[in-house]
Protein backbone atom coordinates (compact mmCIF):
# COMPACT_ATOMS: atom_id res chain seq x y z
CA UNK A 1 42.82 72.91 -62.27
CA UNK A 2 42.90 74.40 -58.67
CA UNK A 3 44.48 77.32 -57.78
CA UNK A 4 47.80 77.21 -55.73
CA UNK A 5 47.19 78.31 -52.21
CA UNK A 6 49.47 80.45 -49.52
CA UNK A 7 49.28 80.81 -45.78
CA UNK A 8 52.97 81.51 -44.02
CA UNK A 9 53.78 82.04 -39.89
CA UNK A 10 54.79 85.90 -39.57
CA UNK A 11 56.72 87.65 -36.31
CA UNK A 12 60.47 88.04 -35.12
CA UNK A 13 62.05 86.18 -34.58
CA UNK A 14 60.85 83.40 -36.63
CA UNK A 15 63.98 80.98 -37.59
CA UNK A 16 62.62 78.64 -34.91
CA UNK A 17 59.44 78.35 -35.49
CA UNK A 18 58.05 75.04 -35.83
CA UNK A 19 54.52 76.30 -37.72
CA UNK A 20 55.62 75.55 -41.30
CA UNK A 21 56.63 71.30 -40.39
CA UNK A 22 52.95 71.25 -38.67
CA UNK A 23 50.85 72.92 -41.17
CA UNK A 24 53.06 71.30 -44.30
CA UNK A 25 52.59 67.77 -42.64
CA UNK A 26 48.87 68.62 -42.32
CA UNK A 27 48.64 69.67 -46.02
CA UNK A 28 50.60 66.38 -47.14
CA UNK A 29 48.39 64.32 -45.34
CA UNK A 30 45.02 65.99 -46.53
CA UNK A 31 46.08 65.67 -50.21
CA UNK A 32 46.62 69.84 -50.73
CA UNK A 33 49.81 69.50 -53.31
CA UNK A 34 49.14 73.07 -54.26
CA UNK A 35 49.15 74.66 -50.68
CA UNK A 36 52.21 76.63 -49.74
CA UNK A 37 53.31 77.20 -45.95
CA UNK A 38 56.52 79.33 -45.54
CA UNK A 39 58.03 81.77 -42.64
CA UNK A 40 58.54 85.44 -43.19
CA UNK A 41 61.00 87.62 -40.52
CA UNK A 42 58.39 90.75 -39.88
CA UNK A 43 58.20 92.83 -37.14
CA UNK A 44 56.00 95.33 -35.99
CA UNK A 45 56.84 98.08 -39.06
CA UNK A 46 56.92 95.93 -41.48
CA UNK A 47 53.52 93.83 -40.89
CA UNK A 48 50.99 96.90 -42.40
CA UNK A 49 52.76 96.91 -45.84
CA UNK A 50 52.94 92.84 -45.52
CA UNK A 51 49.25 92.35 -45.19
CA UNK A 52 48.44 95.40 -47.51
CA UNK A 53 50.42 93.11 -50.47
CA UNK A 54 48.59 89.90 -49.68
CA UNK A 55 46.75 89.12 -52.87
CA UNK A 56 43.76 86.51 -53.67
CA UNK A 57 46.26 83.47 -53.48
CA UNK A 58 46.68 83.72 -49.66
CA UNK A 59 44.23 81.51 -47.61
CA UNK A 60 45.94 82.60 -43.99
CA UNK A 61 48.37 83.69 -41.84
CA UNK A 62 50.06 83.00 -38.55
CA UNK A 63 51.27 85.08 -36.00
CA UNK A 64 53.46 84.64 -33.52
CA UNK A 65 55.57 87.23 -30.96
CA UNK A 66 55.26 90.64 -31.51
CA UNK A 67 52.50 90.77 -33.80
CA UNK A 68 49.38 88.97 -32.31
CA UNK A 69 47.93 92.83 -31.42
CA UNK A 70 49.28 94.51 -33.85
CA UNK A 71 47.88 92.35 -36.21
CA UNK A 72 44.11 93.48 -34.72
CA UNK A 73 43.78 97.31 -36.51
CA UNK A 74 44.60 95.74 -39.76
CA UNK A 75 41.79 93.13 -39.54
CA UNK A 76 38.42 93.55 -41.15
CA UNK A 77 36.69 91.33 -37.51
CA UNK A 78 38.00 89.21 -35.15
CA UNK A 79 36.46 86.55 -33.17
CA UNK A 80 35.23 86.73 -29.33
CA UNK A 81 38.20 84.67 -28.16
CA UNK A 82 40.59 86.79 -29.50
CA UNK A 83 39.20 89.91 -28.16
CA UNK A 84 38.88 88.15 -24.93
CA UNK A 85 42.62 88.66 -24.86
CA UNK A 86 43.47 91.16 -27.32
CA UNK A 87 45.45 88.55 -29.00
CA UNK A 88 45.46 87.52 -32.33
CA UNK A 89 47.48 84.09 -33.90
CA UNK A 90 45.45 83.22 -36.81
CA UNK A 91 43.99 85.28 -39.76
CA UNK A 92 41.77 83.92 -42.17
CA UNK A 93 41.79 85.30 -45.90
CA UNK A 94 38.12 85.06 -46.90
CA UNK A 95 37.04 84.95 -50.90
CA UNK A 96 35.55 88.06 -50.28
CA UNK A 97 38.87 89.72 -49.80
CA UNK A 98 37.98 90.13 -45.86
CA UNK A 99 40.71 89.43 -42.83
CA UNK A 100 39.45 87.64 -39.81
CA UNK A 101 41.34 87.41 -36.73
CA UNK A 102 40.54 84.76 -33.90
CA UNK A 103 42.94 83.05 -31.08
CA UNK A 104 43.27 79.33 -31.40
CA UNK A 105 45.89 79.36 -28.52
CA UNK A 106 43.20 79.20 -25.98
CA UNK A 107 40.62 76.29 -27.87
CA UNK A 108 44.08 74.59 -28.23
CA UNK A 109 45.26 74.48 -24.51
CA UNK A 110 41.50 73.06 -24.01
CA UNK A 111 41.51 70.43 -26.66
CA UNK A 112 45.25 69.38 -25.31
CA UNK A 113 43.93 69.30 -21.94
CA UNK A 114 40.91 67.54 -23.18
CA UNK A 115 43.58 64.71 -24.75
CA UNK A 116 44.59 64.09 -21.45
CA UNK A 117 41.18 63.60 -19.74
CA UNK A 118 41.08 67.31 -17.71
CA UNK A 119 37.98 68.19 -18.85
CA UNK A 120 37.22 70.32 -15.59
CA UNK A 121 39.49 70.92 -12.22
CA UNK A 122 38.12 72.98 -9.57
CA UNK A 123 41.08 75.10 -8.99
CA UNK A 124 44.56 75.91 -10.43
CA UNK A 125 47.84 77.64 -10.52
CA UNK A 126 49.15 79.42 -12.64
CA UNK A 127 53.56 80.63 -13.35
CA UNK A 128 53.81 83.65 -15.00
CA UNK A 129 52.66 86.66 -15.70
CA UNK A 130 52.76 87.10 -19.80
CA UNK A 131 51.11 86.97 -22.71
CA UNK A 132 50.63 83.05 -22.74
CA UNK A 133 49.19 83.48 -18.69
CA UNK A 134 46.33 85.18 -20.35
CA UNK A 135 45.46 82.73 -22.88
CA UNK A 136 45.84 80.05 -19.89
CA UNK A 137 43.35 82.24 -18.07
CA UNK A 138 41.03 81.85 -20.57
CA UNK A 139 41.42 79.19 -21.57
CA UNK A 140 40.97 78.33 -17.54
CA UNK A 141 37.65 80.27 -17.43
CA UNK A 142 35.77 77.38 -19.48
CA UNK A 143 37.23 74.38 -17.52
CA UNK A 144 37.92 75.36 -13.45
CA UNK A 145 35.40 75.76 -11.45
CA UNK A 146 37.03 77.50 -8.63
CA UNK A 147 39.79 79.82 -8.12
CA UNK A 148 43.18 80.18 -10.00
CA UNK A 149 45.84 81.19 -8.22
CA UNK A 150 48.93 83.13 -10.40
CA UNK A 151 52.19 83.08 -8.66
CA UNK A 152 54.44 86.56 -10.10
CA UNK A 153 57.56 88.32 -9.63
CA UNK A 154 55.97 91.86 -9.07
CA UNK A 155 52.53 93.75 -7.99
CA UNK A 156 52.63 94.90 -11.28
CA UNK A 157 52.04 91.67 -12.61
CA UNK A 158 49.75 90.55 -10.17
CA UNK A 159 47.45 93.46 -10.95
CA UNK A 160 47.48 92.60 -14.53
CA UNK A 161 47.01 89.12 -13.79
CA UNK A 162 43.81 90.04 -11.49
CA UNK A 163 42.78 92.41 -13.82
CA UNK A 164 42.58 89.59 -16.60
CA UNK A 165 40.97 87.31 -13.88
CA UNK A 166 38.00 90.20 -13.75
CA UNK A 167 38.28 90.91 -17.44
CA UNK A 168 37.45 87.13 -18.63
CA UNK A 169 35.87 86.18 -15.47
CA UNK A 170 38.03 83.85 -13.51
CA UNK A 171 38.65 84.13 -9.59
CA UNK A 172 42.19 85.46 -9.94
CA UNK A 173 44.39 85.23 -6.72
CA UNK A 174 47.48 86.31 -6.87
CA UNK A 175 50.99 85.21 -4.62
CA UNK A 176 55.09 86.19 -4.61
CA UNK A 177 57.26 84.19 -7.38
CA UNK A 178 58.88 83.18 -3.44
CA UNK A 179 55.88 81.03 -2.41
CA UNK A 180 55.77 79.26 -6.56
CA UNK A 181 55.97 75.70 -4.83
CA UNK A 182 52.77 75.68 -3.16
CA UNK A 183 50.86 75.49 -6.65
CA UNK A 184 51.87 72.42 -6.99
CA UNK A 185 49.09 71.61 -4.60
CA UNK A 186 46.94 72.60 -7.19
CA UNK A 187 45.34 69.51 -9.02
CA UNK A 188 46.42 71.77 -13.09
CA UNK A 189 49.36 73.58 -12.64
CA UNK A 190 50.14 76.01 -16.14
CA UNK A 191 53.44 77.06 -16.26
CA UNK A 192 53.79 80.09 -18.64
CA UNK A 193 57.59 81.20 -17.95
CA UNK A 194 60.51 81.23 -20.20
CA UNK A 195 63.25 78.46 -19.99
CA UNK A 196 65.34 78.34 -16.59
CA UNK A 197 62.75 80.10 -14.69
CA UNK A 198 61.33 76.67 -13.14
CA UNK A 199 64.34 74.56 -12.66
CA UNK A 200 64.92 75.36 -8.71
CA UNK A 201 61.46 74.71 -8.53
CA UNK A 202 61.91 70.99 -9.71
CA UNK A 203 63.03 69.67 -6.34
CA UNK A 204 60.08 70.88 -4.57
CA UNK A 205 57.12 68.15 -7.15
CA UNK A 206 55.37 66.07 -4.10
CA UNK A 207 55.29 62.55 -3.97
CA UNK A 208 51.84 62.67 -5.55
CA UNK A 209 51.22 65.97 -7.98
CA UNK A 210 48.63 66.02 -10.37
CA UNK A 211 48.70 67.67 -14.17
CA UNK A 212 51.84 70.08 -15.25
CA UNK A 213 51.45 71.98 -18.36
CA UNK A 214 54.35 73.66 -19.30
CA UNK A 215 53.86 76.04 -22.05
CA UNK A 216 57.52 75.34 -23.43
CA UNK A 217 58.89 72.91 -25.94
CA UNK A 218 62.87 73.58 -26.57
CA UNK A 219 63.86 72.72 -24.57
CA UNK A 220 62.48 69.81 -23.60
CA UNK A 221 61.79 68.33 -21.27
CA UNK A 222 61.84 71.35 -18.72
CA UNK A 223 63.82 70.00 -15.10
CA UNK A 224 60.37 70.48 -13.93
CA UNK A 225 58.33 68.60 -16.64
CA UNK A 226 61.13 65.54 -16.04
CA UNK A 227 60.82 66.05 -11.94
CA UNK A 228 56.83 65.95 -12.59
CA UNK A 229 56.79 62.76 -14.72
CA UNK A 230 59.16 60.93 -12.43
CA UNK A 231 56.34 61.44 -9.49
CA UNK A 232 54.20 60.06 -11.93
CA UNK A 233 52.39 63.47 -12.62
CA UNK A 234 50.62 63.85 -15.84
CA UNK A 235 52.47 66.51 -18.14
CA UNK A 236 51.95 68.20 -21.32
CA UNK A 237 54.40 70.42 -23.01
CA UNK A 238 54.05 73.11 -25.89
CA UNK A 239 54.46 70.55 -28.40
CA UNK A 240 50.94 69.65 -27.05
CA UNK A 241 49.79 73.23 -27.30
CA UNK A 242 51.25 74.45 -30.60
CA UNK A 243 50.38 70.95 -32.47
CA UNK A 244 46.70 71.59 -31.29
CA UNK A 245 46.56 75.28 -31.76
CA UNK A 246 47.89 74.82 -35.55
CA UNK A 247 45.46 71.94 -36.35
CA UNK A 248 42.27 74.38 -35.28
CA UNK A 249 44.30 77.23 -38.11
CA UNK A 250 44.89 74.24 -40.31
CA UNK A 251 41.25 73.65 -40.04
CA UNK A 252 40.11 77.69 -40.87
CA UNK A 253 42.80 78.05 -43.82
CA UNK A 254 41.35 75.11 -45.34
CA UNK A 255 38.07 74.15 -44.61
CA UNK A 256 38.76 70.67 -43.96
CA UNK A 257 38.32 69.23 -40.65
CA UNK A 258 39.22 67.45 -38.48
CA UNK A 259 42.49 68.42 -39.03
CA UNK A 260 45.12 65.33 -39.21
CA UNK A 261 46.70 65.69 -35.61
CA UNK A 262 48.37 62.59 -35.38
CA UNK A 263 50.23 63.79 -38.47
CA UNK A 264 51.19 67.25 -37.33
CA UNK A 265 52.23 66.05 -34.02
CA UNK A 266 54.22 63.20 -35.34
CA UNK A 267 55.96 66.00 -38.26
CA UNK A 268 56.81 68.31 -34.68
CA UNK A 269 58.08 65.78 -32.65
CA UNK A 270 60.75 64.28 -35.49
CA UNK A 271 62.03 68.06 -35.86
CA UNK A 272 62.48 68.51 -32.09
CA UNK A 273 64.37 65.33 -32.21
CA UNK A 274 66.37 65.95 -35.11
CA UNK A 275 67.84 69.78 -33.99
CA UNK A 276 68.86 68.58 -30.87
């Protein structure tokens, strides 16, 4: 008889996260009737006396906003990639009893990217200034060749962004929020900002752009995502991202691979569709 398996998405808030109909479609399709996936509403206080309670029954966790560093001092190691960033979204439970932190945000972005044929660009752009920017950055580092440019609201951001550029070694330029149109020159355009933020940008696609991925997925499509696609621009969206970044945990917490992505995405998409 096997023994009934947990993993569960952790942050706040966490009502709207779509983690538990990906990884619950993934364990349907691999055959794991005993694997549990559920959502928990913890913040920063509360995560140290959440992990400290885990027992041997847990396989993972996700985490989402605020806790992907303050997950890191709790954590017996954490990969290279997460420590590129300082960001942590996946914690493996090892028999052992140990807690191992990587990032599959950034491995994600690639193997979404990958999906679409961008394999390598030789430059890029970058909206935003966040948490996700950095994850694009590196995720950036292993497929452009040439410089990114990150258009920002602020020189504070734009030192942070260059600082990241130097810190995971990507050719970081930096321009005003004013000036956001020109990226669309760019041949990979990542846009990391929250919803609204891009819509008076949507007027200004050209005729001919070439691949928009917009980090968001509710709600979707973004004015700029439908403005891209009607130029006939290639686009992803964070349904992309997040289906891609839960098969790699899927994959960790279980030990099965590949992970069934066709599945997952499928599972995301019909929830997306339903709530709206």
């Amino acid at each position: 008889m096997t023994t009934p398996r947990r993993a569960a998405v952790l942050g706040s808030p966490i009502a709207h996260s779509l983690s538990p109909v990906l990884h619950r479609a993934a364990y349907a399709a691999l055959g794991l009737a005993d694997w549990s996936y559920d959502r928990f509403e913890v913040d920063e206080s509360a995560l140290p006396a959440f992990v400290a309670a885990l027992d041997g029954s847990w396989a993972g966790l996700s985490l989402t906003m605020p806790l992907k560093r303050a997950i890191i001092p709790l954590l017996d190691e954490i990969s290279g990639t997460a420590a590129s960033v300082e960001a942590v979204n996946t914690v493996v439970l090892t028999e052992d009893g140990r807690r191992v932190g990587d990032n599959t945000d950034i491995p994600g972005m690639i193997a979404a990217l990958r999906e679409r044929g961008v394999e390598k660009v030789e430059s890029a752009a970058v909206l935003g200034a966040g948490a996700t920017a950095s994850s694009a950055l590196a995720a950036l580092a292993r497929i452009c060749a040439g410089p990114v440019t990150a258009y920002v609201r602020s020189e504070a951001r734009a030192a942070e962004m260059r600082g990241w550029g130097e810190r995971l070694g990507v050719d970081v330029r930096t321009a005003s929020w004013e000036d956001a149109a020109e990226a669309f020159t760019a041949r990979l355009v990542v846009s990391t900002t929250p919803a609204g933020s891009t819509d008076a940008l949507a007027a200004k696609v050209p005729d001919t752009p070439g691949t928009l991925f917009d980090v968001l997925y509710d709600p979707w499509p973004t004015a700029l995502a439908a403005a891209w696609r009607e130029r006939g621009g290639a686009v992803l969206g964070g349904l992309d991202l997040l289906v891609h970044q839960a098969v790699l945990q899927v994959e960790q917490m279980t030990g099965r691979s590949p992970g069934p992505l066709e599945a997952m995405r499928d599972a995301g998409a019909a929830a997306l569709a339903s709530a709206r």
